[in-house]
Protein backbone atom coordinates (compact mmCIF):
# COMPACT_ATOMS: atom_id res chain seq x y z
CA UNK A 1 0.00 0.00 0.00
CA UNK A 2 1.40 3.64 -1.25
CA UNK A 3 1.22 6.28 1.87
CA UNK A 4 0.41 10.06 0.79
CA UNK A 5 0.94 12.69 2.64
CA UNK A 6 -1.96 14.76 3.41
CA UNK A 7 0.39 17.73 3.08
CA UNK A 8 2.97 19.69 3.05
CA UNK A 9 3.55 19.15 -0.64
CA UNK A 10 6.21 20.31 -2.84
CA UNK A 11 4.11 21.30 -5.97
CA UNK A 12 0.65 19.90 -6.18
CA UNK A 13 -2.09 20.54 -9.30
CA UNK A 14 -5.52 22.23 -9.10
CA UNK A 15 -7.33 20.50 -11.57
CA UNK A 16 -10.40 23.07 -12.76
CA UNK A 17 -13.86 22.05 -13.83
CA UNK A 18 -17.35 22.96 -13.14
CA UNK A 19 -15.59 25.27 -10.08
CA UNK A 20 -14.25 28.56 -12.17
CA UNK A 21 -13.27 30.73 -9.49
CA UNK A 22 -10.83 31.83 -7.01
CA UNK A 23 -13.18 32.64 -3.98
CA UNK A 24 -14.92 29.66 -1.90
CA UNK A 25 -12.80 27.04 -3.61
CA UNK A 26 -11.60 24.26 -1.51
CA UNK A 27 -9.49 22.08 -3.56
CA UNK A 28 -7.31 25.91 -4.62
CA UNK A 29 -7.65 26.95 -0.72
CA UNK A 30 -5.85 23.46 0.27
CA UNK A 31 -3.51 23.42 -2.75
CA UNK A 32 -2.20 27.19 -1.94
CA UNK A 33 -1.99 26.04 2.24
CA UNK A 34 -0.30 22.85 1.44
CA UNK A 35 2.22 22.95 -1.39
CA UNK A 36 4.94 25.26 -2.16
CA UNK A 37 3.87 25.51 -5.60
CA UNK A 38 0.42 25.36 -7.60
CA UNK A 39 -0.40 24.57 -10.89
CA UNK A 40 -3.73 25.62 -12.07
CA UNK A 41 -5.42 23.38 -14.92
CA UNK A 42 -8.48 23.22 -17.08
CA UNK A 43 -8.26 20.12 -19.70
CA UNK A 44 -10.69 20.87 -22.47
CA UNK A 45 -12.53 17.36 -23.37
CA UNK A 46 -13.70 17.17 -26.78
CA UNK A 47 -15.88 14.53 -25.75
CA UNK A 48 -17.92 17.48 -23.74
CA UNK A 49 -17.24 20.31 -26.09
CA UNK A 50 -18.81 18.42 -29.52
CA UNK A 51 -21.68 17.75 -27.65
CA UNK A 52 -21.81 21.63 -25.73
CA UNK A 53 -24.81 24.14 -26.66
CA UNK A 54 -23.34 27.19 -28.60
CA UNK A 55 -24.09 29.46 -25.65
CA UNK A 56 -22.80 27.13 -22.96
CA UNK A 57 -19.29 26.60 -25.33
CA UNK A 58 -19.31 30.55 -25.04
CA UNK A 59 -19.82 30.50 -21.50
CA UNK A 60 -16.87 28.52 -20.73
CA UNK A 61 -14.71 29.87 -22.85
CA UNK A 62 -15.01 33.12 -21.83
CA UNK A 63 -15.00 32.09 -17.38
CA UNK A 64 -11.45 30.37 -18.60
CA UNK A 65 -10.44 33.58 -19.31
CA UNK A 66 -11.63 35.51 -16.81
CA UNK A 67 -10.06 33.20 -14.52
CA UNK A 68 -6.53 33.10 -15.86
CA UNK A 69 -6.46 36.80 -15.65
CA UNK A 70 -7.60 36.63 -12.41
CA UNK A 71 -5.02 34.28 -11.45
CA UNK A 72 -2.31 35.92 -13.37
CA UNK A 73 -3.35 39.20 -10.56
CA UNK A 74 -2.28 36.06 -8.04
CA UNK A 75 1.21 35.25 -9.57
CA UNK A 76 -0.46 32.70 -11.34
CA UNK A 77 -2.71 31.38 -14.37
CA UNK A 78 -4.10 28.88 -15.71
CA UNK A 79 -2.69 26.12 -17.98
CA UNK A 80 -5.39 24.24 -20.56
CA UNK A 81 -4.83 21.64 -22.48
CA UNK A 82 -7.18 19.69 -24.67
CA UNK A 83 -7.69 16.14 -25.03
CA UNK A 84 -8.70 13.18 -22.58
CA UNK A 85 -7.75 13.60 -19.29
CA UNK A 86 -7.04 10.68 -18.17
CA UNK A 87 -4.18 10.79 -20.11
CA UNK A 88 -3.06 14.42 -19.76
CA UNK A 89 -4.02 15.02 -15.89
CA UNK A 90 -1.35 12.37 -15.31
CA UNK A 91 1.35 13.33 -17.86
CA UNK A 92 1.31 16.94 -16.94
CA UNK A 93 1.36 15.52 -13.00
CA UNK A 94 4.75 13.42 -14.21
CA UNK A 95 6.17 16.35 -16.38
CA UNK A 96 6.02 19.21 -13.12
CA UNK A 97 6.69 16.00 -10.74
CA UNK A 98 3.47 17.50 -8.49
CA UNK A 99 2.64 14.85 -5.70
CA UNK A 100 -1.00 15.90 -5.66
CA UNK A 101 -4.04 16.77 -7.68
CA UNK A 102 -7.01 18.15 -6.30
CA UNK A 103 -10.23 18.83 -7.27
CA UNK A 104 -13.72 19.24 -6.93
CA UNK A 105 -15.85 16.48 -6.66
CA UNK A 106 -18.77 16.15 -9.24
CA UNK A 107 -21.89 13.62 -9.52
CA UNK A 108 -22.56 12.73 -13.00
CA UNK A 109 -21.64 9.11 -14.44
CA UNK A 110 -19.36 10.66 -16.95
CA UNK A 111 -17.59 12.88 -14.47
CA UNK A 112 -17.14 9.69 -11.97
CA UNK A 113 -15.87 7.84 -14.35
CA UNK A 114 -13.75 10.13 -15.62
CA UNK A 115 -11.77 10.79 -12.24
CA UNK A 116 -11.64 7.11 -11.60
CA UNK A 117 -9.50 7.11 -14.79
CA UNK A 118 -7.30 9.51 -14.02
CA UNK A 119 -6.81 8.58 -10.16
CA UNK A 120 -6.15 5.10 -11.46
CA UNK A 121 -3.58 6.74 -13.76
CA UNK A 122 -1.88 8.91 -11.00
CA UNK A 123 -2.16 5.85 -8.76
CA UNK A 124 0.08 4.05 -10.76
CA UNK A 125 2.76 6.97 -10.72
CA UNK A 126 2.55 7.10 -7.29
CA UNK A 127 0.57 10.29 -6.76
CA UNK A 128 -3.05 11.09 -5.54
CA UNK A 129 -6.23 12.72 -6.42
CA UNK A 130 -7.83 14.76 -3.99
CA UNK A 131 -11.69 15.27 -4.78
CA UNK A 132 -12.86 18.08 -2.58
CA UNK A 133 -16.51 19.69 -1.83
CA UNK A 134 -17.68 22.54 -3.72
CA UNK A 135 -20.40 21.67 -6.31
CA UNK A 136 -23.09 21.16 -4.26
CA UNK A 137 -24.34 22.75 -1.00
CA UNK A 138 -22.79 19.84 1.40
CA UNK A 139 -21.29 16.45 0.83
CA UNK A 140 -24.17 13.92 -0.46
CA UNK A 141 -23.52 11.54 1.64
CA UNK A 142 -24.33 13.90 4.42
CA UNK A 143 -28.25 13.49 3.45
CA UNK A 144 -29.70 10.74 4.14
CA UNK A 145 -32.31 9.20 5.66
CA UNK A 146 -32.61 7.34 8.89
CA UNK A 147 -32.25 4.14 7.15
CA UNK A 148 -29.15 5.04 5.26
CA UNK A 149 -30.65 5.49 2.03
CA UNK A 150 -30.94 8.71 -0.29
CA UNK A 151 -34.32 10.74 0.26
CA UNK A 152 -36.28 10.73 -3.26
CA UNK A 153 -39.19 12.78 -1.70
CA UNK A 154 -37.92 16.51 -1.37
CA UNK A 155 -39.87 17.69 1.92
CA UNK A 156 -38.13 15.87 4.04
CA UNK A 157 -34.86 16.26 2.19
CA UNK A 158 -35.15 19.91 2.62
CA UNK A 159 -35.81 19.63 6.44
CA UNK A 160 -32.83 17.57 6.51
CA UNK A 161 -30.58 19.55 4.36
CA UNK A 162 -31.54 22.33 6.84
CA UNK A 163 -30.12 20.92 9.78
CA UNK A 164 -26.72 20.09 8.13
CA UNK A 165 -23.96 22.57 8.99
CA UNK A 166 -22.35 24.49 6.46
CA UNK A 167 -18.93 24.43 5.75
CA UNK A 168 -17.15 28.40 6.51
CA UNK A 169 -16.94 29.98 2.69
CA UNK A 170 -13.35 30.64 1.93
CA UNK A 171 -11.60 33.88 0.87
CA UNK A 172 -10.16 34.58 -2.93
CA UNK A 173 -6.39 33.58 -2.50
CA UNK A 174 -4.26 36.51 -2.16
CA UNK A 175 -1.56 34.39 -4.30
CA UNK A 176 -0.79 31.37 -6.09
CA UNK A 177 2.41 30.43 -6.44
CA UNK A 178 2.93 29.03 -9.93
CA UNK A 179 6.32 29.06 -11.25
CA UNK A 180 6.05 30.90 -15.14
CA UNK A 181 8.17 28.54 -16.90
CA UNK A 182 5.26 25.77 -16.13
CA UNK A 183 2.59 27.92 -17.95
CA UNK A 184 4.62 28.13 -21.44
CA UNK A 185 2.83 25.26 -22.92
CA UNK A 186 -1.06 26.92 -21.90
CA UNK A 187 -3.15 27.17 -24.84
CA UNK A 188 -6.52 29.08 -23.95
CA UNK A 189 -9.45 29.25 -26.38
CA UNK A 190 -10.27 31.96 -28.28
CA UNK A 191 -13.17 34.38 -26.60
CA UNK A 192 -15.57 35.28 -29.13
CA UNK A 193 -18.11 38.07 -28.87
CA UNK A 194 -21.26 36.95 -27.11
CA UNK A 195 -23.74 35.46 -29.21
CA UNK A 196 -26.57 37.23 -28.05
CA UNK A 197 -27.08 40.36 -25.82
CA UNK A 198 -29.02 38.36 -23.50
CA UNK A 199 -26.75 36.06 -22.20
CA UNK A 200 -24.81 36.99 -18.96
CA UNK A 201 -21.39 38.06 -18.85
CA UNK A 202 -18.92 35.37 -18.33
CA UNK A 203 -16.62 34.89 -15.29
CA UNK A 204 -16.35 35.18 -11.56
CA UNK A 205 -16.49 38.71 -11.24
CA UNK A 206 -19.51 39.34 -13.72
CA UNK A 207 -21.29 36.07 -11.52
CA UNK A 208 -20.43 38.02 -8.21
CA UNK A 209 -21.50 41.41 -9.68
CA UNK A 210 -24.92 39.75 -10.48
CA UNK A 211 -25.31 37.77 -7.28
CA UNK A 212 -25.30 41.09 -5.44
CA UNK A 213 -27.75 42.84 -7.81
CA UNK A 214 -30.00 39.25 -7.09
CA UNK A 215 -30.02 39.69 -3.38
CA UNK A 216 -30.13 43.58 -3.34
CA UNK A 217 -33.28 44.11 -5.61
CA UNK A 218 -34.12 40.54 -6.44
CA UNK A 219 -35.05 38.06 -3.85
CA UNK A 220 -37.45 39.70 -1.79
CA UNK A 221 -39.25 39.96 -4.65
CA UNK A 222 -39.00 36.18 -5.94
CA UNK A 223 -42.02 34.56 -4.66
CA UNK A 224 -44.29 36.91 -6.48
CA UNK A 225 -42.24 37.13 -9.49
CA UNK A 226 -40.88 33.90 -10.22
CA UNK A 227 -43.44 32.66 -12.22
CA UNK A 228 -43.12 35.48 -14.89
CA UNK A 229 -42.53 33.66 -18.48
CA UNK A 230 -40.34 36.50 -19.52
CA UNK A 231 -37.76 35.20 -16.65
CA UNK A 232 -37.66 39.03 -15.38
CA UNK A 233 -38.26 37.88 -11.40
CA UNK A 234 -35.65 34.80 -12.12
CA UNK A 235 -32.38 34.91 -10.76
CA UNK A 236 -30.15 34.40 -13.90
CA UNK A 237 -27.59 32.82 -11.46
CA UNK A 238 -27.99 29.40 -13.29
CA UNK A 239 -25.01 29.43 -15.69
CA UNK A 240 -22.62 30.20 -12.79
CA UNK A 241 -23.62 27.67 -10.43
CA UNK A 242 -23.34 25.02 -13.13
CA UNK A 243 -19.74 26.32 -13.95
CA UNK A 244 -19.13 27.29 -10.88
CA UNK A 245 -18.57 30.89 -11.06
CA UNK A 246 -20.08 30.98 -7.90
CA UNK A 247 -20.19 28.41 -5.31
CA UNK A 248 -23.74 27.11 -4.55
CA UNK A 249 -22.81 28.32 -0.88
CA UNK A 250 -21.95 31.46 -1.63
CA UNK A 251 -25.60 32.06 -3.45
CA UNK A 252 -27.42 30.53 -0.07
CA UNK A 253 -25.50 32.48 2.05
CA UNK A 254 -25.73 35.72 0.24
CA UNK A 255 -29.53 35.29 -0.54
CA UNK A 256 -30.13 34.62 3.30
CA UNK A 257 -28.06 37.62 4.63
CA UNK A 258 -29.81 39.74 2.63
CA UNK A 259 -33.30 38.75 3.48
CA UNK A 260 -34.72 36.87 6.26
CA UNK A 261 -37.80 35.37 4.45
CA UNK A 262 -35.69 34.33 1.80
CA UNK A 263 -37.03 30.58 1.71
CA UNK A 264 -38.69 30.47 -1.60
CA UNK A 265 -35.44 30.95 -3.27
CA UNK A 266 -33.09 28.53 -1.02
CA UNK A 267 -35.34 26.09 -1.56
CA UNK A 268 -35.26 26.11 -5.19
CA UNK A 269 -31.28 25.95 -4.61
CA UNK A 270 -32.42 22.82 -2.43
CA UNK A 271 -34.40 21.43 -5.37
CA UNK A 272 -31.07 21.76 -7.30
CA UNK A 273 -28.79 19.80 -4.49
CA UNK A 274 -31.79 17.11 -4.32
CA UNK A 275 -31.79 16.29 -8.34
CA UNK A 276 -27.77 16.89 -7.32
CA UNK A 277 -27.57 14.31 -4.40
CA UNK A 278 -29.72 11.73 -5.95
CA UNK A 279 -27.50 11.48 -9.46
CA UNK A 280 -24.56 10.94 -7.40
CA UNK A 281 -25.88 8.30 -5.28
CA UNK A 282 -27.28 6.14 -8.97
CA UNK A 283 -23.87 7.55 -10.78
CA UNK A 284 -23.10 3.98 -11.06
CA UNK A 285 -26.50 2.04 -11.32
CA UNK A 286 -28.43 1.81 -14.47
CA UNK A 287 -31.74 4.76 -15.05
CA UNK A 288 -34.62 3.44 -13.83
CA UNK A 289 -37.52 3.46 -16.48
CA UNK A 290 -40.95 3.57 -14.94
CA UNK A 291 -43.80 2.01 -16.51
CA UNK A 292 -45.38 5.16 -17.85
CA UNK A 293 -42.19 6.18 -19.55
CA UNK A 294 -42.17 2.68 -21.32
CA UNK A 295 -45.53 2.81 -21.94
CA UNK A 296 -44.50 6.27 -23.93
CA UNK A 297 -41.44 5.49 -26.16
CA UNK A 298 -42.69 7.17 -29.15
CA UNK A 299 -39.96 9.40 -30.56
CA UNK A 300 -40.69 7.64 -34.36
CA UNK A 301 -44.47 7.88 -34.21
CA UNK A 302 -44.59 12.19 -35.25
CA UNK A 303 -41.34 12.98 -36.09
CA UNK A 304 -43.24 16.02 -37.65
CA UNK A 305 -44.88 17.25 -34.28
CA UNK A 306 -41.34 17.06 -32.49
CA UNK A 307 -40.40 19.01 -34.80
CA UNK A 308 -42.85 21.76 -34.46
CA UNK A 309 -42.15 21.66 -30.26
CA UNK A 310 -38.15 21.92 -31.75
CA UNK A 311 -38.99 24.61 -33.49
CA UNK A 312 -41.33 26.95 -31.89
CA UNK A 313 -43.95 26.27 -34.42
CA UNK A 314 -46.94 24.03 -32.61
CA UNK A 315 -49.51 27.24 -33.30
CA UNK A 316 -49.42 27.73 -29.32
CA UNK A 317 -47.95 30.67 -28.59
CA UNK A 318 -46.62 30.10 -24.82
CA UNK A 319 -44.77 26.82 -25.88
CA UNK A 320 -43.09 28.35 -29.74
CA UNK A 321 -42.12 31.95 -27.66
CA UNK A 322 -40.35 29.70 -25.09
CA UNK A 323 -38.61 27.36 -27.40
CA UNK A 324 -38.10 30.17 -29.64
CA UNK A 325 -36.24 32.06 -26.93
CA UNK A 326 -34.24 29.28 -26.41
CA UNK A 327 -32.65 28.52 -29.42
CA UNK A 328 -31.74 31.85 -29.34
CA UNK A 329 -30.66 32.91 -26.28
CA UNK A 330 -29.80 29.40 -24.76
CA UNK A 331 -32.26 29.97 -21.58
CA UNK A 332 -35.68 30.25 -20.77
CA UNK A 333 -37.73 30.53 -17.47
CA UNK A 334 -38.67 28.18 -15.03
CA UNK A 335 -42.31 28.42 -16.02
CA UNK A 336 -41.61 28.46 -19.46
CA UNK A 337 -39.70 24.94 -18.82
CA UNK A 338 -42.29 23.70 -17.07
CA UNK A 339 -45.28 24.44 -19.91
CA UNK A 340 -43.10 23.35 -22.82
CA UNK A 341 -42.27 20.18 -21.21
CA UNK A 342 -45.57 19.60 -20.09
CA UNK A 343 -46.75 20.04 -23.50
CA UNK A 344 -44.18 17.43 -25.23
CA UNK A 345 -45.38 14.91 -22.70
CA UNK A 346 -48.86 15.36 -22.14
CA UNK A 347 -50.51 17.09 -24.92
CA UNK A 348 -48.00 15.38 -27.79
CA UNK A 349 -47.45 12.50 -25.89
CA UNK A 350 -43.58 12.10 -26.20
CA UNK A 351 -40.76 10.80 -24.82
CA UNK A 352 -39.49 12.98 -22.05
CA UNK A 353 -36.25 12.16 -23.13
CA UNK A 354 -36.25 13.64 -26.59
CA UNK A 355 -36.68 16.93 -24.13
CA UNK A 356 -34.38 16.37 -21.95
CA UNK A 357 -31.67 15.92 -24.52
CA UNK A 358 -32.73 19.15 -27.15
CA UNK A 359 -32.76 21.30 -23.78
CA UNK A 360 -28.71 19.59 -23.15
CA UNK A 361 -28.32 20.67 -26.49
CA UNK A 362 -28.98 24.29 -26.16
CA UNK A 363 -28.91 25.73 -22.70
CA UNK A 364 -26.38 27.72 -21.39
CA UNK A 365 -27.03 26.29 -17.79
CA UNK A 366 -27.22 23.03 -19.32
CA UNK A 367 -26.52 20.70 -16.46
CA UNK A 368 -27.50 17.16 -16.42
CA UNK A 369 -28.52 17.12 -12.71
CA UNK A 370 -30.84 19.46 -12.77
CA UNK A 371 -31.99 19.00 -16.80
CA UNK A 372 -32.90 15.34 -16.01
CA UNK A 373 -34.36 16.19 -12.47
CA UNK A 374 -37.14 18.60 -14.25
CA UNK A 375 -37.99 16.70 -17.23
CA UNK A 376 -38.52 13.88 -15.06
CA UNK A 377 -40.75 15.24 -12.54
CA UNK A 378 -42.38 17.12 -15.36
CA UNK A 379 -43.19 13.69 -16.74
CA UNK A 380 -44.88 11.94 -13.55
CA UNK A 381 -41.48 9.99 -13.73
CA UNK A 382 -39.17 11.23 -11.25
CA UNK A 383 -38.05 12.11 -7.79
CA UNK A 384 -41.14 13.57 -5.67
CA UNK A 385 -42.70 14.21 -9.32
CA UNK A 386 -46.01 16.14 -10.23
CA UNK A 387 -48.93 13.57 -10.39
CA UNK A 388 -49.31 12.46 -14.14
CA UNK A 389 -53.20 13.86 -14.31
CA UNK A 390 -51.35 17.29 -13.76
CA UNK A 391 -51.46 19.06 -17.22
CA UNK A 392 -50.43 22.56 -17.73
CA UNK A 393 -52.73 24.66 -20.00
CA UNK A 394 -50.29 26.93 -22.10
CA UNK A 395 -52.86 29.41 -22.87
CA UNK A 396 -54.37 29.76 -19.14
CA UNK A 397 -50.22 29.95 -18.57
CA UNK A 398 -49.53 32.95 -20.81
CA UNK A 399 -52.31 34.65 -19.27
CA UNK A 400 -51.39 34.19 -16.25
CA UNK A 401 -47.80 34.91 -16.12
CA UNK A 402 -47.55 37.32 -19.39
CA UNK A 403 -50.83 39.02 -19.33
CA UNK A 404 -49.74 41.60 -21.52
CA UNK A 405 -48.33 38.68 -24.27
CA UNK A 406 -45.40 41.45 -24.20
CA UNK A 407 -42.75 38.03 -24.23
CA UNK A 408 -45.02 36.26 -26.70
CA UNK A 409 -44.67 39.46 -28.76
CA UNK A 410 -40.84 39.42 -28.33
CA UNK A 411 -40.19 35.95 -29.42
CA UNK A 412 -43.45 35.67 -32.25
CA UNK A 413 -43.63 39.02 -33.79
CA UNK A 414 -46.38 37.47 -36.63
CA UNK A 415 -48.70 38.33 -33.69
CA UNK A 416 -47.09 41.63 -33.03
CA UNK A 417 -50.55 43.25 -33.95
CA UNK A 418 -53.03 40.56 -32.08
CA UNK A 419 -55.20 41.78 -29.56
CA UNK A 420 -54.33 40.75 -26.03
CA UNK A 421 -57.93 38.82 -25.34
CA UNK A 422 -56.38 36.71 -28.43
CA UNK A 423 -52.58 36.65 -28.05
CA UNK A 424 -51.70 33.49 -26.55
CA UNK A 425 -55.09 31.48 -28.17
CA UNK A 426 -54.70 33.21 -32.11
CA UNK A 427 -57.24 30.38 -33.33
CA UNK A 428 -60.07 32.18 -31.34
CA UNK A 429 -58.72 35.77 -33.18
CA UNK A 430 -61.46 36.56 -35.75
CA UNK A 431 -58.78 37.13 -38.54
CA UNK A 432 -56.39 35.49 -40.21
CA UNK A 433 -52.78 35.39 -38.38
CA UNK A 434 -50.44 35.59 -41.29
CA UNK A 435 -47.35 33.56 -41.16
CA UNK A 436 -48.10 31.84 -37.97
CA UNK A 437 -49.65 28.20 -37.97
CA UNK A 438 -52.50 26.72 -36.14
CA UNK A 439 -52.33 24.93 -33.70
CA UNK A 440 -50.87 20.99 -34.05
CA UNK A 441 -52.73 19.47 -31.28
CA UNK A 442 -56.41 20.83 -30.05
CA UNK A 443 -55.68 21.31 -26.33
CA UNK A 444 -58.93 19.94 -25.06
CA UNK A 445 -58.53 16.90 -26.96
CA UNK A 446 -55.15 16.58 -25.94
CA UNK A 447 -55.79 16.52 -22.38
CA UNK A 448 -58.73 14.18 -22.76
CA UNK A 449 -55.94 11.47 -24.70
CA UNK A 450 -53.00 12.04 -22.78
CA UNK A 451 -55.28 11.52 -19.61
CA UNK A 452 -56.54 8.60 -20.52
CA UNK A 453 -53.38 6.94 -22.36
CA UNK A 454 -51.76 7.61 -18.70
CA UNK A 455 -54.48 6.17 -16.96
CA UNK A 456 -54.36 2.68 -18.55
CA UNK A 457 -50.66 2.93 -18.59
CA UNK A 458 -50.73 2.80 -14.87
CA UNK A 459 -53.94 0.41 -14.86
CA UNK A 460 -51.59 -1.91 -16.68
């Protein structure tokens, strides 16, 4: 058996991932305590970056930069390579002879088995990888139930998660010691210009800049505004905690500080370290498929209608504005997630799944924690998920939650000139809507199927 030091180290490796920042970081806090030198790395995988939403690409690209400047401030910066790394983690480890590599811990499949990879690789040289907290709120296995088991039902997962004590946050570094010569090789990605103007600025300064706008005019605000399709009462925070601009401590904490009644928020950052938790405890067990999503694999049977949903063209205005905006802009609201996925699964009666993956494909928090939590609870499939008679009508939505069609108008401007009474139902408008369809699917009688299709599914 090989014995590792816990530290001092001579020159140990921060190994950068979904954690791009300098403050609240506990694999770079360690790594700058412990070793006389640190070597920042990011390893771009193309195996991650083929499949990467335009947006989200941008994103990243742009919070690698910001962080090797900010480093650089630190006597520092940050060395990228691309390519797998469970071959270059370990190479680079050999070439600066570091003892260590730390990191921060993650919960997907890919990311699990990715680090088993490379900790078998720096195994076999002799050296270590550290995985260290910092994606999620506290350490999963710090959850549970009284049994032992993972909780799967989120009220009493949020009582627990209540009671567990948070770590203290950590302060930015005020230096990293990284020798220059071992930063020659660092090949950063071009930054392009953003995409479109309404995607957030990039980086850790940009994510801490809007985290105090959030809690300073935001979150008092948030259980009344929330629900808004246009996103306008949302936080916009989501990007950064799936990079990791900001720490998902850092959000709760601020968010509480600044307002004592500030629940309805921290618990949707609960809702994220639930979906969170429970991928990391089935990392290494097959999905489970319930009955009603085998009783629903229908992908082939209206290629044309998934389409349409794709393509912000089902002749329902909610659903084609959302999916509209998305495409675009790589984000959309809660709500509006909520009433387009409803629709693919209830009213079309699709595969969640084809969802789950076109959202992967284009959102600039695309994260596939909290992507897979929502599509499965929006399909009656998931963890604590909505009951599958529960059907979202996207008209009685828009009307609720964009009264004015004002973000229907935005993203459809065919019905720039529609009456609000007919905005978000433009069948029921007593003239002709040109350039925009009807609608694919009569809501009524998509209810009445999907209601009954679900009914014998269970039956069965």
């Amino acid at each position: 058996m090989t014995l590792y030091k816990v530290g001092p180290w001579r020159r140990s490796i921060v190994w950068f991932r979904r954690d791009l920042r300098l403050a609240d970081h506990p694999a770079l806090s360690e790594a700058v305590a412990g070793a006389q030198t640190v070597l920042p790395l990011f390893v771009l995988d193309e195996r991650l970056l083929t499949t990467a939403a335009p947006a989200r690409a941008w994103f990243l690209r742009g919070s690698m930069a910001e962080l090797d400047r900010s480093l650089r401030e630190r006597g520092s910066g940050l060395l990228v390579h691309a390519g797998d790394p469970a071959s270059i983690v370990p190479r680079v480890a050999r070439e600066v002879d570091a003892e260590v590599v730390l990191a921060s811990a993650d919960v997907t499949p890919f990311a699990r088995g990715r680090d088993a990879a490379v900790a078998a690789a720096l195994e076999a040289d002799g050296r270590r990888l550290l995985l260290r907290e910092g994606v999620t709120l506290v350490d999963p296995g710090d959850v549970r139930t009284g049994a032992g088991a993972p909780y799967t039902v989120f009220t009493p997962f949020w009582r627990k998660l209540q009671a567990v004590p948070r770590r203290a946050i950590l302060p930015t570094p005020a230096a990293v010691a990284t020798p220059p010569e071992l930063l020659r090789e660092s090949a950063l990605p071009v930054t392009d210009p953003s995409p479109h103007p309404d995607l957030p600025s990039p980086g850790e300064a940009a994510a801490r800049e809007r985290l105090e706008r959030w809690v300073a005019g935001g979150v008092a605000s948030y259980p009344s505004g929330r629900e808004r399709l246009d996103g306008s009462g949302s936080s916009h925070l989501g990007a950064d905690l799936h990079f990791g601009t900001l720490s998902p401590l850092q959000v709760e904490s601020a968010a509480g500080a600044a307002d004592a009644d500030a629940e309805a928020f921290t618990r949707q950052l609960a809702w994220r370290e639930l979906y969170h938790h429970h991928l990391h405890h089935q990392a290494t067990k097959p999905r489970p498929v319930s009955a009603l999503t085998r009783a629903f694999r229908r992908e082939s049977d209206d290629p044309d209608a998934v389409a349409a949903w794709r393509d912000g063209r089902t002749g329902i205005p909610t659903v084609d504005a959302a999916m509209r905006q998305l495409a675009t802009t790589g984000w959309m609201s809660n709500r509006a997630r909520l009433v387009t996925a409803s629709f693919l699964t209830r009213h079309l009666l699709m595969d969640w799944r084809i969802g789950e993956r076109h959202f992967l494909a284009h959102l600039v928090d695309g994260d596939v924690a909290n992507n897979r939590g929502g599509w499965e609870w929006s399909a009656g499939v998931g963890l604590d998920a909505q009951p599958w008679f529960r059907i979202l009508n996207p008209v009685r939505q828009g009307q609720r939650f964009d009264a004015d069609g004002a973000w229907v108008r935005r993203w459809i401007p065919e019905l720039e000139f529609v009456p609000n009474r007919y905005v978000h139902a433009p069948w029921e408008f007593p003239h002709p809507v040109p350039g925009y369809p009807a609608p694919i699917v009569d809501l009524a009688e998509g209810r009445s199927r999907a209601l009954a299709a679900f009914k014998a599914a269970t039956a069965r």
